[in-house]
PDB file of N, CA and C in Angstrom:
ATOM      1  N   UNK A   1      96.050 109.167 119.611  1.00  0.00           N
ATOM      2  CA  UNK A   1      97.337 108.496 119.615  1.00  0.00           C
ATOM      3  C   UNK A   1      97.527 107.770 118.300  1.00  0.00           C
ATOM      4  N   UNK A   2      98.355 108.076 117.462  1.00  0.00           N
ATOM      5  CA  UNK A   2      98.872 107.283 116.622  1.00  0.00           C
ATOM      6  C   UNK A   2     100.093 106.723 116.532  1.00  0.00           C
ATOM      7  N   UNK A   3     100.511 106.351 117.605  1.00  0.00           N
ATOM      8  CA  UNK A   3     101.261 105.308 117.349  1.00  0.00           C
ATOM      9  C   UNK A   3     100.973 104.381 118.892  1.00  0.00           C
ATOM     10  N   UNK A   4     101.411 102.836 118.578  1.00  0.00           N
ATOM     11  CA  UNK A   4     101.334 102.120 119.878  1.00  0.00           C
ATOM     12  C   UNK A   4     102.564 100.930 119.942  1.00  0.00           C
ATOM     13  N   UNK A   5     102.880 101.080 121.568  1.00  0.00           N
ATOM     14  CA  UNK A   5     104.466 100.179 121.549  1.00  0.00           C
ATOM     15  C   UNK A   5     104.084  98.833 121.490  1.00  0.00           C
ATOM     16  N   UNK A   6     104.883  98.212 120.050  1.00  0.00           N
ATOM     17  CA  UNK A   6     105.024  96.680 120.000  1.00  0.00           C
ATOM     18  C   UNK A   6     106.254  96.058 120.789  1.00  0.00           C
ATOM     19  N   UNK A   7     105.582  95.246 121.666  1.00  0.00           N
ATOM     20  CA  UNK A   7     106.425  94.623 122.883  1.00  0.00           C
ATOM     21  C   UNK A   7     107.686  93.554 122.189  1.00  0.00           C
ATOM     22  N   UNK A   8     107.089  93.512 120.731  1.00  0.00           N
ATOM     23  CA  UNK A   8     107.881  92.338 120.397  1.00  0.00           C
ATOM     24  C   UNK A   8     109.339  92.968 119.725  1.00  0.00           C
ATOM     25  N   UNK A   9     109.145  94.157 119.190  1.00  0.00           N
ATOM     26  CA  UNK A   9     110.259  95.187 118.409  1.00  0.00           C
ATOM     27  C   UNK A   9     110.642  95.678 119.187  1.00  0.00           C
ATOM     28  N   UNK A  10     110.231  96.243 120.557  1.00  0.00           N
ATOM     29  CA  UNK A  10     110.620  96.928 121.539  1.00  0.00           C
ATOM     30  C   UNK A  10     110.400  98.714 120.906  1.00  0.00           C
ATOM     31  N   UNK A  11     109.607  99.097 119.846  1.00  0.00           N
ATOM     32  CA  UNK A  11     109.504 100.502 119.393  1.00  0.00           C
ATOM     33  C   UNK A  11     107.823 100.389 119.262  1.00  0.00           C
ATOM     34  N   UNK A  12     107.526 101.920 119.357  1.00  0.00           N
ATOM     35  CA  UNK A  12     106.284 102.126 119.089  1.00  0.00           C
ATOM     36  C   UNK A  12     106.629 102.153 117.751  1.00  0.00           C
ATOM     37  N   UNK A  13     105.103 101.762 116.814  1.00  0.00           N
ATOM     38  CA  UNK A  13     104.836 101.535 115.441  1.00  0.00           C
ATOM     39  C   UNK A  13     103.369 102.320 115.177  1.00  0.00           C
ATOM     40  N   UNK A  14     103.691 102.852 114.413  1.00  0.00           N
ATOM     41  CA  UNK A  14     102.218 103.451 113.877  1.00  0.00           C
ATOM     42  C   UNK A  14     101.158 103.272 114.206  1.00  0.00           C
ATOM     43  N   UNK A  15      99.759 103.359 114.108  1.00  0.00           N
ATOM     44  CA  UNK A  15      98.583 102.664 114.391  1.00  0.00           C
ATOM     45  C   UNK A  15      97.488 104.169 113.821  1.00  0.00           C
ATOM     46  N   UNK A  16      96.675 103.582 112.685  1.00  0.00           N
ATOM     47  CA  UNK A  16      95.744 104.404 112.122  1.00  0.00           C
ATOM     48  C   UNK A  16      94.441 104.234 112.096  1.00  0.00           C
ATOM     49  N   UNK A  17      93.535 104.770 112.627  1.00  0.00           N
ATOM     50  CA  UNK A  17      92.393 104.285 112.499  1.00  0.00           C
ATOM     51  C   UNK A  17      91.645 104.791 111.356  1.00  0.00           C
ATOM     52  N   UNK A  18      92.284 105.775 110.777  1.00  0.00           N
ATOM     53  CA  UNK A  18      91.602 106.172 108.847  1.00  0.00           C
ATOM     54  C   UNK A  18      93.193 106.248 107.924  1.00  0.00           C
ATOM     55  N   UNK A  19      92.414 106.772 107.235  1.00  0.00           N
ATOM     56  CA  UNK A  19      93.707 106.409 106.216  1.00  0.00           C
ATOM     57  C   UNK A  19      94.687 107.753 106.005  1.00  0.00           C
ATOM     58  N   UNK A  20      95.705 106.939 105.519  1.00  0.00           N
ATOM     59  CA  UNK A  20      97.136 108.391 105.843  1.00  0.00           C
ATOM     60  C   UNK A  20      96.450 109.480 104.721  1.00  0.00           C
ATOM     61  N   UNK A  21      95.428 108.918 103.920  1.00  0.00           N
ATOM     62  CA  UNK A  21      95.103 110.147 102.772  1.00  0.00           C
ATOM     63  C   UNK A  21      94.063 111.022 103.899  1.00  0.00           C
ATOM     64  N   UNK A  22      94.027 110.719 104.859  1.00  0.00           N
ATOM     65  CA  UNK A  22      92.387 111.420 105.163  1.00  0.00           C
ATOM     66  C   UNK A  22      92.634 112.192 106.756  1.00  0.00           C
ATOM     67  N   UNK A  23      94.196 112.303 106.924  1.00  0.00           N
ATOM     68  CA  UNK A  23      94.255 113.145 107.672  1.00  0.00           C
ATOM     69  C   UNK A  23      94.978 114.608 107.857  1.00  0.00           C
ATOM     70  N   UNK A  24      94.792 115.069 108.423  1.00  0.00           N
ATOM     71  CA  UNK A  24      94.943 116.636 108.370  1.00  0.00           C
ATOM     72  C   UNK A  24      96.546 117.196 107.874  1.00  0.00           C
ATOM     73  N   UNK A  25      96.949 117.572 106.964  1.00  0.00           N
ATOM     74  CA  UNK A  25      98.468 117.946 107.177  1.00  0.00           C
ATOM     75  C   UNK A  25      99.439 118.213 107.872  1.00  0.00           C
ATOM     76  N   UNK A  26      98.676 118.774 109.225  1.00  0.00           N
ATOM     77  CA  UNK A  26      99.761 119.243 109.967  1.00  0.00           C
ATOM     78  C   UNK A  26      99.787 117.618 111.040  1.00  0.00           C
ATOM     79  N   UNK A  27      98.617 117.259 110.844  1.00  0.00           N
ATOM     80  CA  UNK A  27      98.644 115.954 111.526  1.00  0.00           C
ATOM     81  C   UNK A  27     100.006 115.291 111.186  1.00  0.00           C
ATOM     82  N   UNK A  28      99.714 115.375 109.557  1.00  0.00           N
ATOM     83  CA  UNK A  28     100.672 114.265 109.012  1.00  0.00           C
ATOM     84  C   UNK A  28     101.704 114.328 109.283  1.00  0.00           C
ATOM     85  N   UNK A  29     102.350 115.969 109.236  1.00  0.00           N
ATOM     86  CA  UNK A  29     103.575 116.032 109.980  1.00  0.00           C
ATOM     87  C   UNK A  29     103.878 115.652 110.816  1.00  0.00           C
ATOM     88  N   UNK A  30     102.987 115.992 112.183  1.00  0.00           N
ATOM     89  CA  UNK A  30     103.625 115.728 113.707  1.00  0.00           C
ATOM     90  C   UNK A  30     103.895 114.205 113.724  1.00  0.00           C
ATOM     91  N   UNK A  31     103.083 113.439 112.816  1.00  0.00           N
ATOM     92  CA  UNK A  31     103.588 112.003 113.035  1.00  0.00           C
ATOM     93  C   UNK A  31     104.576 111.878 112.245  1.00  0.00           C
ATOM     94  N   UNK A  32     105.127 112.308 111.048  1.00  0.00           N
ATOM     95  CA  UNK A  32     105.848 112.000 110.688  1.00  0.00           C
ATOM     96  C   UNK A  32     107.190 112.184 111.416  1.00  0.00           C
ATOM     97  N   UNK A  33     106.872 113.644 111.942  1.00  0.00           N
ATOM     98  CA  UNK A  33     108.271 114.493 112.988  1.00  0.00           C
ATOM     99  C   UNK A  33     108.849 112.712 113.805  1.00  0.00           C
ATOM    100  N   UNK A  34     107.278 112.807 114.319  1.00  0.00           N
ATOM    101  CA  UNK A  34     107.823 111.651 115.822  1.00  0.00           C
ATOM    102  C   UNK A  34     107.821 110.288 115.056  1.00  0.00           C
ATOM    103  N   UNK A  35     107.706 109.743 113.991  1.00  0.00           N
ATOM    104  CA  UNK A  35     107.751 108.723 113.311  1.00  0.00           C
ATOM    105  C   UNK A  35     109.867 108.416 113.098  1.00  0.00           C
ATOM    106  N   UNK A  36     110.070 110.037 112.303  1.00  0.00           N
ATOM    107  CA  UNK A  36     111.658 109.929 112.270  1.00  0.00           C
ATOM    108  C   UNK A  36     112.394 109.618 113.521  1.00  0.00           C
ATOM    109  N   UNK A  37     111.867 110.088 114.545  1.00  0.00           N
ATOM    110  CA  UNK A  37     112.384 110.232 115.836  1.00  0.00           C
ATOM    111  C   UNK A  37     112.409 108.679 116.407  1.00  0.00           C
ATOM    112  N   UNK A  38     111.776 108.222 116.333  1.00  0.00           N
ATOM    113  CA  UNK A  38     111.484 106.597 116.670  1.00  0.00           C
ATOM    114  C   UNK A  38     112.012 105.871 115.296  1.00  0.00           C
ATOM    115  N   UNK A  39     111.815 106.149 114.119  1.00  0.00           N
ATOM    116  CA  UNK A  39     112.484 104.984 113.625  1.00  0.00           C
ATOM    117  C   UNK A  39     114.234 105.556 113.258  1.00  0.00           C
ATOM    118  N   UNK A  40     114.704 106.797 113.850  1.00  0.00           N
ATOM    119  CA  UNK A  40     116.498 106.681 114.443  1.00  0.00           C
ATOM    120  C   UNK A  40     116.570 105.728 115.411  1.00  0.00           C
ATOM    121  N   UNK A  41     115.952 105.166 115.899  1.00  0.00           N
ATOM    122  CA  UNK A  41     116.443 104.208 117.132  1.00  0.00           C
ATOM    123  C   UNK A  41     116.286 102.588 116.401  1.00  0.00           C
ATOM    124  N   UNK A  42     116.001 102.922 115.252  1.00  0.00           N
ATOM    125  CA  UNK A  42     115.640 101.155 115.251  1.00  0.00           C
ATOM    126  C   UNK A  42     116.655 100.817 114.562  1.00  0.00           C
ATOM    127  N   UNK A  43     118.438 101.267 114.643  1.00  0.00           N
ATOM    128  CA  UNK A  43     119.402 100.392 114.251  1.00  0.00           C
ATOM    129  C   UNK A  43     119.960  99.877 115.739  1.00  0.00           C
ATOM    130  N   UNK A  44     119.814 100.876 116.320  1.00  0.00           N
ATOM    131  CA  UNK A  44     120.136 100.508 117.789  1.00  0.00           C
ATOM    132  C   UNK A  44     119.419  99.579 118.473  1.00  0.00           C
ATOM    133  N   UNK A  45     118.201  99.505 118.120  1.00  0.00           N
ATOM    134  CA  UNK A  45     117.266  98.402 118.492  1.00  0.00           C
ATOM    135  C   UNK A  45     117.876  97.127 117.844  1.00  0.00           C
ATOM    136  N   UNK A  46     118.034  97.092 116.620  1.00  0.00           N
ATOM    137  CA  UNK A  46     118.519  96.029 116.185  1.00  0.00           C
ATOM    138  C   UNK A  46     119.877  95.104 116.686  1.00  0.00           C
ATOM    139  N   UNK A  47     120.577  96.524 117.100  1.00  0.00           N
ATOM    140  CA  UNK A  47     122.202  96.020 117.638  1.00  0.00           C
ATOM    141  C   UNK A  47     121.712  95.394 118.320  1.00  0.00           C
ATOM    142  N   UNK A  48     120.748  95.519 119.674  1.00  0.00           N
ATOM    143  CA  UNK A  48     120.429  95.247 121.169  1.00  0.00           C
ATOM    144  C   UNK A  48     119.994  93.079 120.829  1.00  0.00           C
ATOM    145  N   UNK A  49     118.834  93.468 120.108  1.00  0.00           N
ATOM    146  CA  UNK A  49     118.767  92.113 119.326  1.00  0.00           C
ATOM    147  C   UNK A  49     119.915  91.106 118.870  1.00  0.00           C
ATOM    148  N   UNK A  50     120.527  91.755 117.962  1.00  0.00           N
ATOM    149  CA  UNK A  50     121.832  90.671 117.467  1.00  0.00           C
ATOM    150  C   UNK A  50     122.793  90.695 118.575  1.00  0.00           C
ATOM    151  N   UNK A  51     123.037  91.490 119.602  1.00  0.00           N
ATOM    152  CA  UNK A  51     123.431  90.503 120.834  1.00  0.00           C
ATOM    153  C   UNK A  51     123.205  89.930 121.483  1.00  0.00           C
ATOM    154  N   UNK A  52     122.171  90.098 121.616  1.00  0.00           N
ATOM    155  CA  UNK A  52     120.761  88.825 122.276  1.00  0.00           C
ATOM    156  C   UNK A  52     120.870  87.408 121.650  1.00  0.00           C
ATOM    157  N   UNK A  53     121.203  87.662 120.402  1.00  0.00           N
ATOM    158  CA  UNK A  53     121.245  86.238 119.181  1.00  0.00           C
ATOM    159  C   UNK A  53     122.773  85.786 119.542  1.00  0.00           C
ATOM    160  N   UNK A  54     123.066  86.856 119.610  1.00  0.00           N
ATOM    161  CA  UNK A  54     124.634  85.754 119.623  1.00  0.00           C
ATOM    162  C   UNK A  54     124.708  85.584 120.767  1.00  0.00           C
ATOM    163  N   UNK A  55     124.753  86.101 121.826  1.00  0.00           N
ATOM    164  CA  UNK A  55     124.874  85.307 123.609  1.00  0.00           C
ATOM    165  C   UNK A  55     123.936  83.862 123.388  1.00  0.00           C
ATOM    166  N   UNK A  56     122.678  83.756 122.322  1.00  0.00           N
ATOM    167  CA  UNK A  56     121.684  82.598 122.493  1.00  0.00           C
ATOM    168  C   UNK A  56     122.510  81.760 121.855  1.00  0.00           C
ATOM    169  N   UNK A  57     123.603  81.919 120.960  1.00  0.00           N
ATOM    170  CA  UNK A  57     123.833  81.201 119.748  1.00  0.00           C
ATOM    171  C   UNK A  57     125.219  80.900 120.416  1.00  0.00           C
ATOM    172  N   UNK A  58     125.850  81.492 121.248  1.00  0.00           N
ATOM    173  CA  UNK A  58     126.561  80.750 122.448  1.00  0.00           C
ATOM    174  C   UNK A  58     126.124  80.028 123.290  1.00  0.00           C
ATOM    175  N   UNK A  59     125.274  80.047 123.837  1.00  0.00           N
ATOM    176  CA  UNK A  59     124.643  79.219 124.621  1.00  0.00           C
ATOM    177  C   UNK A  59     124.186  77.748 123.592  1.00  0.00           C
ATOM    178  N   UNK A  60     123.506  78.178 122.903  1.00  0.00           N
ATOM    179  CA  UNK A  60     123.270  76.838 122.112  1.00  0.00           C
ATOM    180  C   UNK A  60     124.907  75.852 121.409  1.00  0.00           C
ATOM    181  N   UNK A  61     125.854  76.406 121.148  1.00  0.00           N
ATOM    182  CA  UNK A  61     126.846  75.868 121.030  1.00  0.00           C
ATOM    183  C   UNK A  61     127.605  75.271 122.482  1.00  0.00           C
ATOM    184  N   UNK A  62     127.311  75.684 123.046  1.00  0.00           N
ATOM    185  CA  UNK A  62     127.696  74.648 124.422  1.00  0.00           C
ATOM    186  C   UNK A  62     126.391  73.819 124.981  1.00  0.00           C
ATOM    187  N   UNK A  63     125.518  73.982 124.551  1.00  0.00           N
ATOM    188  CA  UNK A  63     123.791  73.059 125.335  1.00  0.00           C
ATOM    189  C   UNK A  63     124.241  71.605 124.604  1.00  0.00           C
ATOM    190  N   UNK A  64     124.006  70.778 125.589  1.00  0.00           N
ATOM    191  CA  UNK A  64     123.886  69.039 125.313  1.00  0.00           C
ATOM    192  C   UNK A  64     122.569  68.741 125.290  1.00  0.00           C
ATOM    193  N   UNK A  65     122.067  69.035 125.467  1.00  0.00           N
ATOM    194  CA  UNK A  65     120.173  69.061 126.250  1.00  0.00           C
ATOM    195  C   UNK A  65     119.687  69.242 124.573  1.00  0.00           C
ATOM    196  N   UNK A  66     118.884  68.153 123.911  1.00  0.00           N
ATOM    197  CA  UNK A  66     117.986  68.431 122.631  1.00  0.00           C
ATOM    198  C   UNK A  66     117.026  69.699 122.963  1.00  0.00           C
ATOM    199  N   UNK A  67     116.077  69.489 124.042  1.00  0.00           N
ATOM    200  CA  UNK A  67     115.061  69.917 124.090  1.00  0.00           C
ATOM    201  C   UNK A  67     115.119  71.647 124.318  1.00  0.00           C
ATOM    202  N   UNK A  68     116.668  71.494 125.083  1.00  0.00           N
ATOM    203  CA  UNK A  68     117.140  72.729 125.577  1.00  0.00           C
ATOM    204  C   UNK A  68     117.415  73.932 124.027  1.00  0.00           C
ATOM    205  N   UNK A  69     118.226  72.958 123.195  1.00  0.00           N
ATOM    206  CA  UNK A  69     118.794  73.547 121.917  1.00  0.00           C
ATOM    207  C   UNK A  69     117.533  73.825 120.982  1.00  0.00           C
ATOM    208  N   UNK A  70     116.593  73.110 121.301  1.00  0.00           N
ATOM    209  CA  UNK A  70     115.547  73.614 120.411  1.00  0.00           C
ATOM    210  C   UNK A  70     114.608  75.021 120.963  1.00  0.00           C
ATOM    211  N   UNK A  71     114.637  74.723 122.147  1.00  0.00           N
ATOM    212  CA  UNK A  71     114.459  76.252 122.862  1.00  0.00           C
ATOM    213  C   UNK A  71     115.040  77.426 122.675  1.00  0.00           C
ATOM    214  N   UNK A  72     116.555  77.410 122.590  1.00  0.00           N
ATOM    215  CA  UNK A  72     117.422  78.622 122.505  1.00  0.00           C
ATOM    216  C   UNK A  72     116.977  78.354 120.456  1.00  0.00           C
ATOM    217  N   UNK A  73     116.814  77.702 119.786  1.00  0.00           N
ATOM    218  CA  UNK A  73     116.650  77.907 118.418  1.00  0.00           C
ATOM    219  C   UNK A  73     115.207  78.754 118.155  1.00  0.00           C
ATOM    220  N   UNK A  74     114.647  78.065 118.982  1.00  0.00           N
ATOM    221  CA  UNK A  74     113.045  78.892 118.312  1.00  0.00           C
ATOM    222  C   UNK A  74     113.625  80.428 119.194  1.00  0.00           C
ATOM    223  N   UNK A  75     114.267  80.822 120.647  1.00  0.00           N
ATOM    224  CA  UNK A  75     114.453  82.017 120.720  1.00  0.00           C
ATOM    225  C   UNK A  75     115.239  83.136 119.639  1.00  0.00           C
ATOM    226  N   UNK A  76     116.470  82.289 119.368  1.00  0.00           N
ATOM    227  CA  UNK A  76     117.229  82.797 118.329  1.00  0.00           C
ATOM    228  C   UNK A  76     116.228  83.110 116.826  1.00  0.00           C
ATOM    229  N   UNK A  77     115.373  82.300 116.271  1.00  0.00           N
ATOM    230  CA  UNK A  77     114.461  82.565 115.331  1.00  0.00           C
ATOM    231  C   UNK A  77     113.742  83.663 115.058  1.00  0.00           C
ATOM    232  N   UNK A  78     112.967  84.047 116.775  1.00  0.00           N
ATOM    233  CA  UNK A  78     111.998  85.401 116.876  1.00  0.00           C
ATOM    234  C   UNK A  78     112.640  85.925 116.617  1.00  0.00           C
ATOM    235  N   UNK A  79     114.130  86.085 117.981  1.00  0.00           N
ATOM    236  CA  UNK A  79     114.755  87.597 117.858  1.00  0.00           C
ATOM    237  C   UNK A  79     115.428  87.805 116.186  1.00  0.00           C
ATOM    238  N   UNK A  80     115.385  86.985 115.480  1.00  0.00           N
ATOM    239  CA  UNK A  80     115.731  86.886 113.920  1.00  0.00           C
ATOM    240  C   UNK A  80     114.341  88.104 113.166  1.00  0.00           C
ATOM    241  N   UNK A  81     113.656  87.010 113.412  1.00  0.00           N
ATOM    242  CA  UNK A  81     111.863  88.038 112.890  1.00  0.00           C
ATOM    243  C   UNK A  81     111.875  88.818 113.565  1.00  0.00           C
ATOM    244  N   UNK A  82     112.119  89.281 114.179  1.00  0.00           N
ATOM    245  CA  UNK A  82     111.995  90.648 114.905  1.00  0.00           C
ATOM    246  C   UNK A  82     112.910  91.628 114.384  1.00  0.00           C
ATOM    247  N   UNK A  83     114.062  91.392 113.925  1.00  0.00           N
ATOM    248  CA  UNK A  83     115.173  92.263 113.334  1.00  0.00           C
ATOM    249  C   UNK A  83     114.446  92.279 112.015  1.00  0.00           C
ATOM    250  N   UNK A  84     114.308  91.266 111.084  1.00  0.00           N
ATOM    251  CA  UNK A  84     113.641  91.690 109.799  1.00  0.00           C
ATOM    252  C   UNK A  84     112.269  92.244 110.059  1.00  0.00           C
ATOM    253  N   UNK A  85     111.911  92.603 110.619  1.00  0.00           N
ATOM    254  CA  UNK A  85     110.415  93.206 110.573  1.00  0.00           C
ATOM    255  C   UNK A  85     110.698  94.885 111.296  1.00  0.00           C
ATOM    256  N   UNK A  86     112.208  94.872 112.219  1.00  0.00           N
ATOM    257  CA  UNK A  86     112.452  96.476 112.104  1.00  0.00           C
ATOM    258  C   UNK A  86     113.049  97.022 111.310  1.00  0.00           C
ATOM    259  N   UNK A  87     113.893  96.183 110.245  1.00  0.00           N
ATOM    260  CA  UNK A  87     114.218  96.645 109.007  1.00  0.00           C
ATOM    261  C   UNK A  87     113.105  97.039 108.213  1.00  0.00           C
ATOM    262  N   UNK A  88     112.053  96.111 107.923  1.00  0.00           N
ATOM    263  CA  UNK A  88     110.848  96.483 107.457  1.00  0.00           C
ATOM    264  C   UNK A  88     110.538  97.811 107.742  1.00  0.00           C
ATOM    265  N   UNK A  89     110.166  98.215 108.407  1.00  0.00           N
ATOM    266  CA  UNK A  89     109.548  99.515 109.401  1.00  0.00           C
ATOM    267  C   UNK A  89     110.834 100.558 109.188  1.00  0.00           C
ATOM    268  N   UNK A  90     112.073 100.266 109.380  1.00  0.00           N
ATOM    269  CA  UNK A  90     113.079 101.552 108.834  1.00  0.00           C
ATOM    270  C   UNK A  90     113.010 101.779 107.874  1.00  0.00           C
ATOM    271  N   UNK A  91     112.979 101.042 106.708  1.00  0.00           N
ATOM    272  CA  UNK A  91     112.540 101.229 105.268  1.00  0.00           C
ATOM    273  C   UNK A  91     111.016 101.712 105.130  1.00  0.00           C
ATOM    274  N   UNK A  92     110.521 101.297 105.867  1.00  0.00           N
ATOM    275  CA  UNK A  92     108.972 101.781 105.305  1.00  0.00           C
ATOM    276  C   UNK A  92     108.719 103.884 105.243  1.00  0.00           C
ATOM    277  N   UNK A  93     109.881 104.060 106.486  1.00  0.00           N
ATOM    278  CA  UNK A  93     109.982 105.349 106.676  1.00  0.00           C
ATOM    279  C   UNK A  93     110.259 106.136 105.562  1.00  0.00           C
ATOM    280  N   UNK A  94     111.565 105.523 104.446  1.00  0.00           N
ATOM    281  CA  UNK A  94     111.806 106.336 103.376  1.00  0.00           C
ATOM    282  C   UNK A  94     110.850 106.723 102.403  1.00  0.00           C
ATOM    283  N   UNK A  95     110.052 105.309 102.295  1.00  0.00           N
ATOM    284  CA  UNK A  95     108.692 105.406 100.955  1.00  0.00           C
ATOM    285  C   UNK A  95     107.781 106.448 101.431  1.00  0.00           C
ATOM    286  N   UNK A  96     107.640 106.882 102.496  1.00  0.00           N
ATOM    287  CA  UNK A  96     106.502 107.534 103.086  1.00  0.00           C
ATOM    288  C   UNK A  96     107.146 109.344 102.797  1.00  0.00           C
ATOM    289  N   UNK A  97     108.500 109.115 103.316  1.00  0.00           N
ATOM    290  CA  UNK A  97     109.137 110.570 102.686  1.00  0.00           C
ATOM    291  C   UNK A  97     109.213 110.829 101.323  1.00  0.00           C
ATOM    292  N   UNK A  98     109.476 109.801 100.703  1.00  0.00           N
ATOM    293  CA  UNK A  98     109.554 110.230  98.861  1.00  0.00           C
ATOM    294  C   UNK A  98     107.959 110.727  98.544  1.00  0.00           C
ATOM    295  N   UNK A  99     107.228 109.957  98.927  1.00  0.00           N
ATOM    296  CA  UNK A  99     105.669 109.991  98.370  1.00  0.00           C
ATOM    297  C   UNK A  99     105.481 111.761  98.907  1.00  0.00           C
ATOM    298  N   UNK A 100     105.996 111.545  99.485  1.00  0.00           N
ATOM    299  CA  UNK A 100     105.706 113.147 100.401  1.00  0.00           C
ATOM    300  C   UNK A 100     106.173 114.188  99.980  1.00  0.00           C
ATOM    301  N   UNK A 101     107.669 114.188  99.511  1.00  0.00           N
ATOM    302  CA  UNK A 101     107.819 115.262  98.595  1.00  0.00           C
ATOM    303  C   UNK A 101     107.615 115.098  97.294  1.00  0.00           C
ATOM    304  N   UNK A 102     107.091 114.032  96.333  1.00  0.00           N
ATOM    305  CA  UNK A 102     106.809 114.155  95.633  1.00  0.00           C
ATOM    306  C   UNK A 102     105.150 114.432  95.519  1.00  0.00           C
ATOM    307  N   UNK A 103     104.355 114.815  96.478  1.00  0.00           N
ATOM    308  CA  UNK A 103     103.220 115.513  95.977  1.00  0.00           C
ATOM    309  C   UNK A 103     103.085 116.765  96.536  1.00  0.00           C
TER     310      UNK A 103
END
């Protein structure tokens, strides 16, 4: 298995136990095949997130409660890191294709 689902992105993400130089070609493909296939979903993943942020970021604009608003803030925060870190990972997809046709 090379890849395993991060609960926090809601997508499976890679997972290697040697290095991308040291495995078989056709290997490399099939992950790459199912790599594209999973990272098409991570704008949609992202949408799912930034409505998550803004229903929180409604909620926090009506909360009177300190303790409450600091709750919906640290939630609003993750689901923040969590969108930049599947941007991360959609981008990481392109570098891996250039390197690829360029050798």
């Amino acid at each position: 298995m090379h890849f395993t689902f991060d609960e926090r992105l809601g997508i499976p993400v890679p997972f290697f136990e040697n290095d991308w130089e040291d495995l078989q070609p056709d290997t490399q493909f099939a992950i790459m095949e199912k790599w594209e296939n999973i990272r098409g979903d991570i704008p949609d993943r992202i949408k799912e997130l930034e409505s998550d942020i803004n229903r929180l970021q409604y909620q926090l604009y009506n909360e009177d409660h300190f303790d409450k608003s600091c709750e919906l803030n640290a939630e609003i925060a993750e689901l923040a890191s969590a969108i930049n870190d599947l941007w991360i990972w959609y981008r990481s997809g392109e570098e891996v294709e250039v390197k690829k046709i360029h050798h």
